[in-house]
Protein backbone atom coordinates (compact mmCIF):
# COMPACT_ATOMS: atom_id res chain seq x y z
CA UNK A 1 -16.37 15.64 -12.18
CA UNK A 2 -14.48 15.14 -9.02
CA UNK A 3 -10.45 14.56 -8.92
CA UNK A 4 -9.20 11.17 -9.72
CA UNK A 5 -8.11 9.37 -6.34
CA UNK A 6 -4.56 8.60 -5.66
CA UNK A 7 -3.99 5.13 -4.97
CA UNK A 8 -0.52 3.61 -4.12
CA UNK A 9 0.25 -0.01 -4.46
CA UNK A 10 2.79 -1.36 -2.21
CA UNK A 11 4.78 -4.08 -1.28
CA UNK A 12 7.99 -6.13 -1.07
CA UNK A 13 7.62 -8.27 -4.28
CA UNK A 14 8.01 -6.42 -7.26
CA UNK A 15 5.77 -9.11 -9.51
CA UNK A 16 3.02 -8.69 -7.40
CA UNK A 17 3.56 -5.15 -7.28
CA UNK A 18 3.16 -4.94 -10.64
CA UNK A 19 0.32 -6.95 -11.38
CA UNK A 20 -1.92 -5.40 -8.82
CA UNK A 21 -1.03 -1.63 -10.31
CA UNK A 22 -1.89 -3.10 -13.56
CA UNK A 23 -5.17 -4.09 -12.53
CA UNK A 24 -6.32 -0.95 -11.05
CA UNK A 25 -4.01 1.06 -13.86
CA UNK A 26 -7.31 1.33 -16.03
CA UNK A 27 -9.85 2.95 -13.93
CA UNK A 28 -10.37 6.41 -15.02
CA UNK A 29 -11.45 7.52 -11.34
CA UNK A 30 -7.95 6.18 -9.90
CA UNK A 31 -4.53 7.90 -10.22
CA UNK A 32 -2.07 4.61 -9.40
CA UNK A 33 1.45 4.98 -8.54
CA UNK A 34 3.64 1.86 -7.48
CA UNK A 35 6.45 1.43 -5.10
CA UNK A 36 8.45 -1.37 -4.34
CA UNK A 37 9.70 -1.10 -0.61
CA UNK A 38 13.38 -2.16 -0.46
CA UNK A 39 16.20 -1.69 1.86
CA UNK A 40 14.56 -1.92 5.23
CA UNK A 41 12.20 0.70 4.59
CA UNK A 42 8.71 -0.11 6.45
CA UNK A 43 6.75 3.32 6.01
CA UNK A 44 5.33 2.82 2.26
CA UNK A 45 4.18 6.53 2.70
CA UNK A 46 7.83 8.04 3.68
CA UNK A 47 9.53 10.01 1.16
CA UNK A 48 6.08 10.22 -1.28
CA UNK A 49 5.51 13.30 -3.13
CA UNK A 50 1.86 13.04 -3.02
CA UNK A 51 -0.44 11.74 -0.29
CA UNK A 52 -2.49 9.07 -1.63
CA UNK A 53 -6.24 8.15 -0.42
CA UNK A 54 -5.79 4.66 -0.67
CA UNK A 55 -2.94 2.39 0.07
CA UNK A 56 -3.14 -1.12 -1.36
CA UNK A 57 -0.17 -3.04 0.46
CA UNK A 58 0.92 -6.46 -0.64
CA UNK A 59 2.83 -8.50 2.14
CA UNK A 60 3.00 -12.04 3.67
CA UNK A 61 3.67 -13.36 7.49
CA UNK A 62 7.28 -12.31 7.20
CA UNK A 63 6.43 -8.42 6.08
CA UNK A 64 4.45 -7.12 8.41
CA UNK A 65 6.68 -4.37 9.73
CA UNK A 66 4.56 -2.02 6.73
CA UNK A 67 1.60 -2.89 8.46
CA UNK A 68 2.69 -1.70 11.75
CA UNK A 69 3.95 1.47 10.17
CA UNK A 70 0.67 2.31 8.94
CA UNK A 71 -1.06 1.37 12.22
CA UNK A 72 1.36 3.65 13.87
CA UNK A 73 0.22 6.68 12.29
CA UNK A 74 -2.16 8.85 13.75
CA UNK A 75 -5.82 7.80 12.50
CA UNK A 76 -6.90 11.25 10.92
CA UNK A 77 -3.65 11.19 8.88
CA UNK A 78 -3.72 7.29 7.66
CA UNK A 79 -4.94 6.55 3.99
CA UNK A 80 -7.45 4.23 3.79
CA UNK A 81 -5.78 0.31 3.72
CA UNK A 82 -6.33 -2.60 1.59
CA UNK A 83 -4.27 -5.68 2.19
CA UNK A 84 -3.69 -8.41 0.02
CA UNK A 85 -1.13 -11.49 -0.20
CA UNK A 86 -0.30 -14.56 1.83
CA UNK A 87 -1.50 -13.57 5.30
CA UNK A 88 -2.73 -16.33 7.93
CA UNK A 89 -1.13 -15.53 11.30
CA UNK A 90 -2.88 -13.41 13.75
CA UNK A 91 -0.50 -11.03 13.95
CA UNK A 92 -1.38 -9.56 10.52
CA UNK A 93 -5.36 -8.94 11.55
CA UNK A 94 -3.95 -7.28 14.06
């Protein structure tokens, strides 16, 4: 049996934080670990002590600046992204 996969859930809003680590909390194939970004912090992967596989960012219009710190790392070194939340500007496909 292969190792579980680290996911991190991210985001701005500790509710929905919450909730979506929750959800994914009882999937013996996942390892989930939540963080709450506060304080002007954009990279959700700075400071980790573990690198996950997956991130799962939660963010609206006004919090993309996590978004463009993931898209600023090198491919080969980026997790794998899901994004979720109240996105509909263009910006945010981006």
């Amino acid at each position: 049996m292969s190792a579980p996969r680290k996911i991190l859930v991210a985001g701005r809003t500790a509710a929905a934080v919450r909730a979506l680590a929750a959800r994914l909390a009882n999937q013996p194939a996942l390892t989930v670990k939540a963080r709450v970004m506060s304080n002007g912090h954009a990279n959700v992967l700075d400071g980790l002590s573990f690198v996950p596989d997956a991130v799962v960012l939660s963010c609206s219009d006004g919090e993309l600046t996590e978004l463009a710190a993931l898209a600023a790392l090198p491919p080969a070194t980026r997790p794998s992204l899901i994004v979720c939340g109240t996105l509909s500007t263009p910006q945010a496909t981006r």
